[in-house]
PDB file of N, CA and C in Angstrom:
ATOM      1  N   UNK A   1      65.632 140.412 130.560  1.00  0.00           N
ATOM      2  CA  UNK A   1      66.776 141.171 130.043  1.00  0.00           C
ATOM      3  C   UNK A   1      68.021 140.778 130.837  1.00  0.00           C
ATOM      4  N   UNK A   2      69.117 140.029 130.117  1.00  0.00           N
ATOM      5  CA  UNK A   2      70.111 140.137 131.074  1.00  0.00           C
ATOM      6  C   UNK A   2      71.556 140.650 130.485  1.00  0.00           C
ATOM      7  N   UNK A   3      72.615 141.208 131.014  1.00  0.00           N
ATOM      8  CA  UNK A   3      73.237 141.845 131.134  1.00  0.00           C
ATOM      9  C   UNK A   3      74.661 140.598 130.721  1.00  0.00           C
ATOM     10  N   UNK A   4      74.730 139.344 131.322  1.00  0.00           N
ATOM     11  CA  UNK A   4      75.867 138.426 131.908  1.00  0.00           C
ATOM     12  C   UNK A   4      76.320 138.366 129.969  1.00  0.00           C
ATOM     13  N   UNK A   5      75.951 138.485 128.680  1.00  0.00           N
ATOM     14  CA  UNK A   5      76.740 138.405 127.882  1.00  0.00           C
ATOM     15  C   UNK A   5      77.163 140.341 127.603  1.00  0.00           C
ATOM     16  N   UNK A   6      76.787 141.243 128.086  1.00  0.00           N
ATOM     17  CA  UNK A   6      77.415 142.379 127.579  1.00  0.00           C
ATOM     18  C   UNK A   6      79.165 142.541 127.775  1.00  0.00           C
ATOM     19  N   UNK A   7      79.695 142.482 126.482  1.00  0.00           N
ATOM     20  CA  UNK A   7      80.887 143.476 126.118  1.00  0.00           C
ATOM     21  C   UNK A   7      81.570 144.294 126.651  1.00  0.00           C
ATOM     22  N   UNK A   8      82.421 144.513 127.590  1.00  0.00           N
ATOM     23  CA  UNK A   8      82.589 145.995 126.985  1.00  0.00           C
ATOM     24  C   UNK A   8      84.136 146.571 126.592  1.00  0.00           C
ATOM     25  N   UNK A   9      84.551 147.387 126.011  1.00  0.00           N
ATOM     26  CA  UNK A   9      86.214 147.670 125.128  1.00  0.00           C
ATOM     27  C   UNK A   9      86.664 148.873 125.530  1.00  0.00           C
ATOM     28  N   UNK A  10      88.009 149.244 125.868  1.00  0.00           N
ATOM     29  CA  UNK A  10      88.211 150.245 126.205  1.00  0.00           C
ATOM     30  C   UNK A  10      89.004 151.269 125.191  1.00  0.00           C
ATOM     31  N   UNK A  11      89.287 152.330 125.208  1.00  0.00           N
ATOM     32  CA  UNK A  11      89.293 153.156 124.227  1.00  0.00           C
ATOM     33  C   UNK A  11      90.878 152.944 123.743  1.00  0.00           C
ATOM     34  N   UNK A  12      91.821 152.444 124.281  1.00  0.00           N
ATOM     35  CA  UNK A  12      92.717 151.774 123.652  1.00  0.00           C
ATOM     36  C   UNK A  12      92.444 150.260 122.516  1.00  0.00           C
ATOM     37  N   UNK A  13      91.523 149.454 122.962  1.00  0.00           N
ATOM     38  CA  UNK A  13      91.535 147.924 122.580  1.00  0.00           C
ATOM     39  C   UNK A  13      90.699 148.847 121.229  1.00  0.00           C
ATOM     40  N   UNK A  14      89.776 150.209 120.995  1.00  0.00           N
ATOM     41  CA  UNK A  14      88.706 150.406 119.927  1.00  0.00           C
ATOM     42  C   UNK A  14      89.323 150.830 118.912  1.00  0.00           C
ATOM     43  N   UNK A  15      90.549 151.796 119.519  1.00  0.00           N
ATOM     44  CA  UNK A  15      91.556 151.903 118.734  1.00  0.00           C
ATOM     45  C   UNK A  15      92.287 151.335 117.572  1.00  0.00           C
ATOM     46  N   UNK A  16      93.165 150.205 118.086  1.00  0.00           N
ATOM     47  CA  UNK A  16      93.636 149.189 117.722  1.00  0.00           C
ATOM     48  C   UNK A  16      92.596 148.568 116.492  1.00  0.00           C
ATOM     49  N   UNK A  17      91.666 148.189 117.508  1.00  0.00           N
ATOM     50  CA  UNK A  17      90.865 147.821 115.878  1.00  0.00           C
ATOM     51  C   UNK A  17      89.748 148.151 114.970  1.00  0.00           C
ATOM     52  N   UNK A  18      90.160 149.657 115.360  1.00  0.00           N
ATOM     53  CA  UNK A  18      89.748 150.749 114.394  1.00  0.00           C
ATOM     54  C   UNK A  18      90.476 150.458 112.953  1.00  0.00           C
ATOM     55  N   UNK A  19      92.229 150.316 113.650  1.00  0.00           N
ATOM     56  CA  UNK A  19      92.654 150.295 112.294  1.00  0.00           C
ATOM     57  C   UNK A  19      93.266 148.576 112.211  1.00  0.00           C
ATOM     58  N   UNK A  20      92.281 147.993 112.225  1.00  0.00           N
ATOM     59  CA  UNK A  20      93.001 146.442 112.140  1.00  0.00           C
ATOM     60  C   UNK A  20      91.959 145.884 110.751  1.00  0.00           C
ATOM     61  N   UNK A  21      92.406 144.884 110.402  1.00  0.00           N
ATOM     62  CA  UNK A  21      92.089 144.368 108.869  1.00  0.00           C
ATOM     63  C   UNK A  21      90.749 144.447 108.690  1.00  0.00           C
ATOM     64  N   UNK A  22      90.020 143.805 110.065  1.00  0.00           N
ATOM     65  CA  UNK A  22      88.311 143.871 110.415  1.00  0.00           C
ATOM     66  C   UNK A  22      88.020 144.808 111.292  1.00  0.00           C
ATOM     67  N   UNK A  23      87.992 146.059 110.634  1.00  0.00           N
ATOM     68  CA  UNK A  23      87.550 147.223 111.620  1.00  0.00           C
ATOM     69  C   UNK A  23      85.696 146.937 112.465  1.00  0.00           C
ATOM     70  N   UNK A  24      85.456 146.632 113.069  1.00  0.00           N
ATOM     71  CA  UNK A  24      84.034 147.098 114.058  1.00  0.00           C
ATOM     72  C   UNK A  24      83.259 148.113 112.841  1.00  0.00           C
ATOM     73  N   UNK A  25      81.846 147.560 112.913  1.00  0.00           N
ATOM     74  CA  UNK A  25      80.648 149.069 112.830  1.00  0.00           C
ATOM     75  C   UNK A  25      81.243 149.716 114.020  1.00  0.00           C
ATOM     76  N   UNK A  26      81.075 150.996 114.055  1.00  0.00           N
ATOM     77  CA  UNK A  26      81.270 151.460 115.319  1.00  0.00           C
ATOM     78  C   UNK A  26      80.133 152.516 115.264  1.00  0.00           C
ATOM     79  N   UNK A  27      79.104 152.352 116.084  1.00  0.00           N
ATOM     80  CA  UNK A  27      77.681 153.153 116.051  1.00  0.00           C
ATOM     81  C   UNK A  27      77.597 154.216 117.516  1.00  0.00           C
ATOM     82  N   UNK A  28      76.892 155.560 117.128  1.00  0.00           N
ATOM     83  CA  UNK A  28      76.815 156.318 117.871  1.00  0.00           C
ATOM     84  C   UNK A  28      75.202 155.908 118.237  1.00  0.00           C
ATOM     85  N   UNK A  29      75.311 156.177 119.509  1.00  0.00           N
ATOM     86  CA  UNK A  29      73.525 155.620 119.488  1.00  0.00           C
ATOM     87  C   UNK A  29      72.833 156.992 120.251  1.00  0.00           C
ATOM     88  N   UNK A  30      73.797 158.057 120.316  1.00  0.00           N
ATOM     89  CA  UNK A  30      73.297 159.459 120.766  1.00  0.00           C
ATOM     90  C   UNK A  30      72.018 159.766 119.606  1.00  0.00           C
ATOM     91  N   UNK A  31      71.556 161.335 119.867  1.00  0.00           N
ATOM     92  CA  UNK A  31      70.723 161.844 118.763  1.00  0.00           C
ATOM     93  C   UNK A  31      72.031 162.270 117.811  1.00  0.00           C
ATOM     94  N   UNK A  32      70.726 162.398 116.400  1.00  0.00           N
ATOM     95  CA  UNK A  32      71.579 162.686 115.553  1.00  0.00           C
ATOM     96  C   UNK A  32      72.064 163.786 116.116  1.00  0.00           C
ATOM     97  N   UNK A  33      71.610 164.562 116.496  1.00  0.00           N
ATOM     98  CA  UNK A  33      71.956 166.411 116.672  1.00  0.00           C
ATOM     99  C   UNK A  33      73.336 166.240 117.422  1.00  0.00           C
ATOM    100  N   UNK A  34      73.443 165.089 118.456  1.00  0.00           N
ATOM    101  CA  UNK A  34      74.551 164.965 119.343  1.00  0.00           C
ATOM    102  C   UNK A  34      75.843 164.613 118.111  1.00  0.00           C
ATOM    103  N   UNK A  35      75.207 163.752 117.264  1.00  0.00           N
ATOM    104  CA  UNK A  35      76.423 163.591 116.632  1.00  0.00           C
ATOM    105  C   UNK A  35      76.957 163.837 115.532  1.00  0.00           C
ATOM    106  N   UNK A  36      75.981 164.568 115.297  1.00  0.00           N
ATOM    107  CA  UNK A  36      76.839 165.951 114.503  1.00  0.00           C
ATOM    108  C   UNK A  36      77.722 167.011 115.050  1.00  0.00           C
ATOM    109  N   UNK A  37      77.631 167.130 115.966  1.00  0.00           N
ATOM    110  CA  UNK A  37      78.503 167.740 117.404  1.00  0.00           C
ATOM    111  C   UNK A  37      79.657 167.757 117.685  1.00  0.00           C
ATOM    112  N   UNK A  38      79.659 166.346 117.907  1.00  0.00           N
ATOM    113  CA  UNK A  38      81.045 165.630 118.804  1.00  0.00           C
ATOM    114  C   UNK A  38      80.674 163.993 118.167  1.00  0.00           C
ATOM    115  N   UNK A  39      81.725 163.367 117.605  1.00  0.00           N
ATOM    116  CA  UNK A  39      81.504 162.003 117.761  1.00  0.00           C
ATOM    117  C   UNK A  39      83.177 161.362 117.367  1.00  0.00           C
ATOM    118  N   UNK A  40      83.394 159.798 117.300  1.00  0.00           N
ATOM    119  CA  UNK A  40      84.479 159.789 117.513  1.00  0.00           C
ATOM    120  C   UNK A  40      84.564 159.255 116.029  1.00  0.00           C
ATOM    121  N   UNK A  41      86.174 159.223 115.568  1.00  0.00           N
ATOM    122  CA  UNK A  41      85.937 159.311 113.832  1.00  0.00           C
ATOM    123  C   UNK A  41      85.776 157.496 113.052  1.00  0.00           C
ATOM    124  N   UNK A  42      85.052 157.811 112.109  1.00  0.00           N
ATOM    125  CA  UNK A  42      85.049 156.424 111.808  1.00  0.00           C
ATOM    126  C   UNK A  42      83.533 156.244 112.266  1.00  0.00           C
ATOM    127  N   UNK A  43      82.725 156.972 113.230  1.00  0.00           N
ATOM    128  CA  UNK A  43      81.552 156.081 113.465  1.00  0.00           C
ATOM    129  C   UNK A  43      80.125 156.695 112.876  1.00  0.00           C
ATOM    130  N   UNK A  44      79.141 156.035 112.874  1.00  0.00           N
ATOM    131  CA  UNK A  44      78.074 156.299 112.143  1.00  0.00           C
ATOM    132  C   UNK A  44      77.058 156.434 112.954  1.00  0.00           C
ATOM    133  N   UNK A  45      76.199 157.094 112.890  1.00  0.00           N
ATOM    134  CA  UNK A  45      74.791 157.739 113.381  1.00  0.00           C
ATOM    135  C   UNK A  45      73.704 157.082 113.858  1.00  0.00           C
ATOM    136  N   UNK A  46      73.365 156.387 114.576  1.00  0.00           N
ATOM    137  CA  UNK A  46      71.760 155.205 114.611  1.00  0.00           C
ATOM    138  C   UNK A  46      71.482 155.330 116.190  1.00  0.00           C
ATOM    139  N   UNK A  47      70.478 156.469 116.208  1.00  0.00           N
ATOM    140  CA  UNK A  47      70.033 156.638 117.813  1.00  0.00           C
ATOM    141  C   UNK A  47      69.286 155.599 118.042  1.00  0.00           C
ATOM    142  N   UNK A  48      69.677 155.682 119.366  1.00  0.00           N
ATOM    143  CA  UNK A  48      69.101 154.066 120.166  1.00  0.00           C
ATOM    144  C   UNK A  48      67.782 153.899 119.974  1.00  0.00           C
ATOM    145  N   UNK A  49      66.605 155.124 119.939  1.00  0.00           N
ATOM    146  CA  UNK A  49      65.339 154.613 119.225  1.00  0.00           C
ATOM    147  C   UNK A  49      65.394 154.082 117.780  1.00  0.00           C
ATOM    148  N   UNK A  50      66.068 154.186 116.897  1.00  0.00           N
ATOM    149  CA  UNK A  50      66.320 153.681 116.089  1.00  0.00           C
ATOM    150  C   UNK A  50      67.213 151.915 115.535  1.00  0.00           C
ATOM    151  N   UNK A  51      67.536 151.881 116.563  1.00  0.00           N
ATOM    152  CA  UNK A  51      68.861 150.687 116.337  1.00  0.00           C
ATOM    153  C   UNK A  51      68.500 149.607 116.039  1.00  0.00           C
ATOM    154  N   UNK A  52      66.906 149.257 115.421  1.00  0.00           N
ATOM    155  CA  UNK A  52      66.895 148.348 114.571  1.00  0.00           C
ATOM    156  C   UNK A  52      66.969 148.451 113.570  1.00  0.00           C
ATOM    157  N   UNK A  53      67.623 149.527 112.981  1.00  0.00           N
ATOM    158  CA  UNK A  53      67.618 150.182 111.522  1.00  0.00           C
ATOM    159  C   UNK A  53      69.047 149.490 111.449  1.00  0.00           C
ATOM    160  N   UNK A  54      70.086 148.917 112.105  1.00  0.00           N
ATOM    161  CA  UNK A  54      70.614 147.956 112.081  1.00  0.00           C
ATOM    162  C   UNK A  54      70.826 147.329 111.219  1.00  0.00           C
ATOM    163  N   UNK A  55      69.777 146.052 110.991  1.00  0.00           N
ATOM    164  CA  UNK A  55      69.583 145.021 110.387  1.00  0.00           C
ATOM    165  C   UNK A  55      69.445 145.246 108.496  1.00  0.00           C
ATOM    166  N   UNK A  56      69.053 146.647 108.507  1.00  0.00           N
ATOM    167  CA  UNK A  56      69.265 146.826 107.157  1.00  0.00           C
ATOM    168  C   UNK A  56      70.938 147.479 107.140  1.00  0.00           C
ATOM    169  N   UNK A  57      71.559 147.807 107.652  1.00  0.00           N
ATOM    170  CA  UNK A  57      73.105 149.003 107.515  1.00  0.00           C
ATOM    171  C   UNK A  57      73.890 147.959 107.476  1.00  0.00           C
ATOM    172  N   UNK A  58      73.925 146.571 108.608  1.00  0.00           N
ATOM    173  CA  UNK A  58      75.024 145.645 108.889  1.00  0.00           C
ATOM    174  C   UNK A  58      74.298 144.193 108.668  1.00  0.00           C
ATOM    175  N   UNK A  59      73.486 144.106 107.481  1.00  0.00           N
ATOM    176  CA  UNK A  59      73.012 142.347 107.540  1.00  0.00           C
ATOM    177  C   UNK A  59      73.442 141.336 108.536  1.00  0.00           C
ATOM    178  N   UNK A  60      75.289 141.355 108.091  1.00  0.00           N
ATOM    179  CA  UNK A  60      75.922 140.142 108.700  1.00  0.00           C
ATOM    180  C   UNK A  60      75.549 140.233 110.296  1.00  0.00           C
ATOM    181  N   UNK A  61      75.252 139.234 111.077  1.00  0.00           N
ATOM    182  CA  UNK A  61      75.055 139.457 112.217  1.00  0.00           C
ATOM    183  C   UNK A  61      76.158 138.824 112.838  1.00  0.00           C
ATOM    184  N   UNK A  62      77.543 138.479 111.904  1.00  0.00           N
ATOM    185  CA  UNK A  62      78.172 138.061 112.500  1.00  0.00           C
ATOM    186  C   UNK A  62      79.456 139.185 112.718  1.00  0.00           C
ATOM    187  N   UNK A  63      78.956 140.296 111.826  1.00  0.00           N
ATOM    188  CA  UNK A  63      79.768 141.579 111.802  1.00  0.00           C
ATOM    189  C   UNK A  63      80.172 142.032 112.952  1.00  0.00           C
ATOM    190  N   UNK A  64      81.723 142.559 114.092  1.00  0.00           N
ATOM    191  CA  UNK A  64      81.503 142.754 115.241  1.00  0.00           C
ATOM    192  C   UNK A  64      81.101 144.469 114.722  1.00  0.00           C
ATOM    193  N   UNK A  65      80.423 144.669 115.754  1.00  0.00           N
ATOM    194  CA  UNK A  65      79.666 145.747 116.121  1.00  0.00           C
ATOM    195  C   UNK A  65      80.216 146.942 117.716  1.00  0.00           C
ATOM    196  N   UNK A  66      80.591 148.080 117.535  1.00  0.00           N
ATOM    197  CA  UNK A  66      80.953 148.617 119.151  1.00  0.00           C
ATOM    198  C   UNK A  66      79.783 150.153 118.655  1.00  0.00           C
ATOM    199  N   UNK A  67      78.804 149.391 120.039  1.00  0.00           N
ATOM    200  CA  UNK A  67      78.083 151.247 120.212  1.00  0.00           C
ATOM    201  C   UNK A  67      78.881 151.988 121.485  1.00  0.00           C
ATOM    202  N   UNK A  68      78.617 153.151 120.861  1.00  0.00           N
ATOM    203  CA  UNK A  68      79.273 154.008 122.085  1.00  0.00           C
ATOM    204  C   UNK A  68      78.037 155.289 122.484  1.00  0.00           C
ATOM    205  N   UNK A  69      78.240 155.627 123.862  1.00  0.00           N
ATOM    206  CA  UNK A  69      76.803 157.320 124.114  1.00  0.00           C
ATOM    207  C   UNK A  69      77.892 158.315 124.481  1.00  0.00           C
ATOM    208  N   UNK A  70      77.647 158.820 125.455  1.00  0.00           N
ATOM    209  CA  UNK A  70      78.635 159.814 125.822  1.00  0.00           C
ATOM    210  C   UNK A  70      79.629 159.928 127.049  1.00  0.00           C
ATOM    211  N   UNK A  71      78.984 159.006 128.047  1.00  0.00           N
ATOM    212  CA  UNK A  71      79.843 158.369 129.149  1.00  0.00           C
ATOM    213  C   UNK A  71      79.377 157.352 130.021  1.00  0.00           C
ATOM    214  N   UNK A  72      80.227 157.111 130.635  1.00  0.00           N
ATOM    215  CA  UNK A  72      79.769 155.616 131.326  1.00  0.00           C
ATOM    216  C   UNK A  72      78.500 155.944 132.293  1.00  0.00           C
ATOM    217  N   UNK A  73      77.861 156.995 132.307  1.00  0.00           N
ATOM    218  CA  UNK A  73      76.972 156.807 133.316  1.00  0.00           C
ATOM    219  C   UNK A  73      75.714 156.618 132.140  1.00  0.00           C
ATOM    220  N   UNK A  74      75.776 157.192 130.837  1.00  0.00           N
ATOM    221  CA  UNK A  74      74.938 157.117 129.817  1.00  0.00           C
ATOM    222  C   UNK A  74      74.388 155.687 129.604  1.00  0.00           C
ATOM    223  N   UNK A  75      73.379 155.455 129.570  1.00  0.00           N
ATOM    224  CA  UNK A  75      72.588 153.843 129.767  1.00  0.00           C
ATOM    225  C   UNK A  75      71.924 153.771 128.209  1.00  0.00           C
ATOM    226  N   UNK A  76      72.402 154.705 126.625  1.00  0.00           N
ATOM    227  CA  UNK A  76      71.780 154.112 125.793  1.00  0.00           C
ATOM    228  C   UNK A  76      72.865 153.428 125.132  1.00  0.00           C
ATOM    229  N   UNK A  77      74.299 153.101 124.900  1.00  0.00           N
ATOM    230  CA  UNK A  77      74.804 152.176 125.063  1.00  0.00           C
ATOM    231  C   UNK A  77      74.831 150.626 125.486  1.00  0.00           C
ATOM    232  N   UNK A  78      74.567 150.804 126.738  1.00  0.00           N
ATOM    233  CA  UNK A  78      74.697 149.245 127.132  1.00  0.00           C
ATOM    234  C   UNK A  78      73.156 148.740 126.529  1.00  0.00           C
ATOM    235  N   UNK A  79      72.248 149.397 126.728  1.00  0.00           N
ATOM    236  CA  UNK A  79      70.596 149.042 126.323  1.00  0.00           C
ATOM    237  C   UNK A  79      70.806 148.839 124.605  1.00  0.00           C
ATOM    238  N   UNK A  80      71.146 149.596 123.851  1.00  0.00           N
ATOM    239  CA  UNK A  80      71.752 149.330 122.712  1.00  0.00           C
ATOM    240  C   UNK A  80      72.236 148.097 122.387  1.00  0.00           C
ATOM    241  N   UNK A  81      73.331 147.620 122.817  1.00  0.00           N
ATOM    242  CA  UNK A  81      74.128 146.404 122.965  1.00  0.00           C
ATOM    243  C   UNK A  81      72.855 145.380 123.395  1.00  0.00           C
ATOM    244  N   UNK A  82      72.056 145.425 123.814  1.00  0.00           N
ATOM    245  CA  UNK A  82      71.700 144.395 124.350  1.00  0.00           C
ATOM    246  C   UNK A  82      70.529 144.235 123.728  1.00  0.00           C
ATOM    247  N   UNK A  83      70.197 144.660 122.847  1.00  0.00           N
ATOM    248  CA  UNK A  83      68.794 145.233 121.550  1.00  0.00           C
ATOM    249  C   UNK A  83      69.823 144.459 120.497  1.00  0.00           C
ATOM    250  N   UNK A  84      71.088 144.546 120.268  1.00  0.00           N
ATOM    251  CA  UNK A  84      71.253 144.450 119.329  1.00  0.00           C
ATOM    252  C   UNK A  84      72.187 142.745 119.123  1.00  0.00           C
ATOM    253  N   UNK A  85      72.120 142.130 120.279  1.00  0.00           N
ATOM    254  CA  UNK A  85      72.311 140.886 120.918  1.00  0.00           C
ATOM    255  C   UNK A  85      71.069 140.170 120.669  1.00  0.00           C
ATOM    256  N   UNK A  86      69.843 140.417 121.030  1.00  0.00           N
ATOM    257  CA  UNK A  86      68.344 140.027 120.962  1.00  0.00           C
ATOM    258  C   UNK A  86      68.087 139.823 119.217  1.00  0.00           C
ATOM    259  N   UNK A  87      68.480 140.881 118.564  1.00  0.00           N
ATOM    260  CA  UNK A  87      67.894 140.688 117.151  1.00  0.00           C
ATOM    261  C   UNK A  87      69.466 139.707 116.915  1.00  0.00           C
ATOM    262  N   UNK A  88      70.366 139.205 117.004  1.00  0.00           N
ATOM    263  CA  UNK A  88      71.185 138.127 116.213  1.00  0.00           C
ATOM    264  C   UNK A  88      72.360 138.157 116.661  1.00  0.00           C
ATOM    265  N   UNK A  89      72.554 139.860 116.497  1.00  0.00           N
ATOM    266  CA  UNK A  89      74.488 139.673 116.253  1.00  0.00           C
ATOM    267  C   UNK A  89      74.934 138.979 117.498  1.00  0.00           C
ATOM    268  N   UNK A  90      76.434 138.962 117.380  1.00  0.00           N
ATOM    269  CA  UNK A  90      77.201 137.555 117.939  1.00  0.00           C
ATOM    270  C   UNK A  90      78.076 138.505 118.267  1.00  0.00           C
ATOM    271  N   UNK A  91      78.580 139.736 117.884  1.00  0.00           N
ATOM    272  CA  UNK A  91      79.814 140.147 118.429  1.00  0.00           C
ATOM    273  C   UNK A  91      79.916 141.737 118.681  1.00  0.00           C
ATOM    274  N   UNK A  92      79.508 142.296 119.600  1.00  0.00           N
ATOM    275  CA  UNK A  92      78.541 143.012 120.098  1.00  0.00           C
ATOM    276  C   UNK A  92      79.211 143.912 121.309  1.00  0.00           C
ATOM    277  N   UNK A  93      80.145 144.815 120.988  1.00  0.00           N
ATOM    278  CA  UNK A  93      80.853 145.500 122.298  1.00  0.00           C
ATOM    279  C   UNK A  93      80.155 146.527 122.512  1.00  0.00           C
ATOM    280  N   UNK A  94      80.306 147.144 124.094  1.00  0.00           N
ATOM    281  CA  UNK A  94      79.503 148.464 124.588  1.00  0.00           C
ATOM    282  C   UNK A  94      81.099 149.337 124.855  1.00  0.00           C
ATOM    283  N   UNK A  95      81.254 150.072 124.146  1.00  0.00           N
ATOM    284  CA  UNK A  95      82.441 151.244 124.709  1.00  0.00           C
ATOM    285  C   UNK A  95      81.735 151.942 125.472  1.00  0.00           C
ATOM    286  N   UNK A  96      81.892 151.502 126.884  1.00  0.00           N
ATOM    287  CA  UNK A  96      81.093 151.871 127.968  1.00  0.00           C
ATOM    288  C   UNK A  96      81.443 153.759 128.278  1.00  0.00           C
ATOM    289  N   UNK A  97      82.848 154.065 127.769  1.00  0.00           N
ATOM    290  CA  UNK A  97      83.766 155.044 128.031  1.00  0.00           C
ATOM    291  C   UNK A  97      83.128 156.446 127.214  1.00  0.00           C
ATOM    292  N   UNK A  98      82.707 156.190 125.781  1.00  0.00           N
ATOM    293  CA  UNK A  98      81.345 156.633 124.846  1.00  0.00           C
ATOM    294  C   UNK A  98      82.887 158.030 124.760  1.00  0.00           C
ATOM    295  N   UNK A  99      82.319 159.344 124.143  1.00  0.00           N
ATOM    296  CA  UNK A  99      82.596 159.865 123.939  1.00  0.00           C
ATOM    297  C   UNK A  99      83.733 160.462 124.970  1.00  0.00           C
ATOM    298  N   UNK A 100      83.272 160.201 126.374  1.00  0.00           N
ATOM    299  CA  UNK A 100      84.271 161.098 127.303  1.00  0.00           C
ATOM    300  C   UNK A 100      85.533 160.245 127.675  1.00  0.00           C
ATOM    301  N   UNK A 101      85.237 159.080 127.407  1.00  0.00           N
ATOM    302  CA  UNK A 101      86.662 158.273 127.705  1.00  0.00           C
ATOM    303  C   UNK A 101      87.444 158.042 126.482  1.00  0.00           C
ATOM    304  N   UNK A 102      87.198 158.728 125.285  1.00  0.00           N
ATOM    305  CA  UNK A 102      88.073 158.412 124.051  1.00  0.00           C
ATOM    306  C   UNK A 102      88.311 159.620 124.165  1.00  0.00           C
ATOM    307  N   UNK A 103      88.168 160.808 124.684  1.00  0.00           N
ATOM    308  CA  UNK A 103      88.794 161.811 125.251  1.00  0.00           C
ATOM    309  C   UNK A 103      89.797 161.941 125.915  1.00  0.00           C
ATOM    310  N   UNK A 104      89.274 161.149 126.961  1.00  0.00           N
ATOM    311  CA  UNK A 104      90.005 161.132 128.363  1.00  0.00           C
ATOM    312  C   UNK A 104      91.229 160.149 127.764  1.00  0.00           C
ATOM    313  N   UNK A 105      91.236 159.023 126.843  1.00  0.00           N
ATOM    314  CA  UNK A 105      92.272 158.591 126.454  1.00  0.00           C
ATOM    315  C   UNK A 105      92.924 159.267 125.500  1.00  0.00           C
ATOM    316  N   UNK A 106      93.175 160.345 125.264  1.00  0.00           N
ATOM    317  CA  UNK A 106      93.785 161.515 124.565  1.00  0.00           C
ATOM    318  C   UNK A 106      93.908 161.062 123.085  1.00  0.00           C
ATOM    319  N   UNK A 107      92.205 160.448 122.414  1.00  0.00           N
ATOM    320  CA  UNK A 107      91.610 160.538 121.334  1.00  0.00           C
ATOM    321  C   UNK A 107      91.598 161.603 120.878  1.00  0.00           C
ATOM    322  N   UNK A 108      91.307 161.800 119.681  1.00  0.00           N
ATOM    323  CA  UNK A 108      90.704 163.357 118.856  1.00  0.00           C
ATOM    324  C   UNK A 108      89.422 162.826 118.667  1.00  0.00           C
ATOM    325  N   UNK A 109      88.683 163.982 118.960  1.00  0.00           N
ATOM    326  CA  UNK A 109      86.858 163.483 118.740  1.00  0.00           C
ATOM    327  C   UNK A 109      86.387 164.627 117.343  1.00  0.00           C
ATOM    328  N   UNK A 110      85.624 164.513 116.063  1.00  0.00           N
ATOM    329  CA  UNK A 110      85.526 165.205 115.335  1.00  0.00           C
ATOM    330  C   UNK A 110      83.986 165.829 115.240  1.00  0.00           C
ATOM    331  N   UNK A 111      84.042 166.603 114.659  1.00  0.00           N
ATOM    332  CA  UNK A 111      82.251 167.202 114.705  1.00  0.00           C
ATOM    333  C   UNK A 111      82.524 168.836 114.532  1.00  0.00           C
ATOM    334  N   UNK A 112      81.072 169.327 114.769  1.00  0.00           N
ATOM    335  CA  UNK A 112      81.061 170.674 114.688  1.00  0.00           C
ATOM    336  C   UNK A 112      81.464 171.568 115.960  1.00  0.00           C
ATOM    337  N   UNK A 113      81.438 170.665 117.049  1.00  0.00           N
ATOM    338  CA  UNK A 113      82.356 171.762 118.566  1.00  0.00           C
ATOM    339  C   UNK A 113      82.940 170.345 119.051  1.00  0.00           C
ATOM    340  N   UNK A 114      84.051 169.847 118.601  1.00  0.00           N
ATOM    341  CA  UNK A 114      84.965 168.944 118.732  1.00  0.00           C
ATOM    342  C   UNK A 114      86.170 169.596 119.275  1.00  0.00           C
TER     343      UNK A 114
END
């Protein structure tokens, strides 16, 4: 397992190309329950036991891809990213920052206690 190609974007750069011509998948890799909760807008649901469910949601593996968890100390992110490097894709960011740093960058986070 190695680490030397992981990604990672900060909650300004996710921003930006949130709304740029080629927006990112942008995947929550929390539980669902988490992200029905709190998650950041625009992103979609695929807990990290799950994240080869992947390969059917985003074929292209050349699609860029940003998972996010809930903060940088959260390790199903980067493990994510690096699952999802192994099966193909090519462009593959870890928003290491996850839910508390698109906060902390005075994001709006949406959900049911948002």
């Amino acid at each position: 397992m190695t680490t030397a190609t992981l990604t990672t974007i900060t909650a300004q750069d996710l921003k930006q190309q949130l709304r740029s011509d080629r927006p990112p998948v942008l995947i929550n890799v929390l539980s669902h329950e988490a992200y029905r909760k709190r998650r950041v807008p625009g992103s979609i649901s695929v807990p990290q036991d799950d994240i080869d469910q992947v390969r059917q949601i985003v074929p292209d593996t050349a699609q860029p891809i940003v998972v996010y968890c809930a903060n940088p100390d959260c390790t199903a992110s980067p493990e994510s990213a690096e699952r999802l490097e192994e099966l193909g894709y090519t462009h593959v960011h870890d928003f290491e920052g996850g839910l508390a740093g698109w906060r902390q960058a005075g994001f709006d986070l949406i959900g049911e206690e948002s």
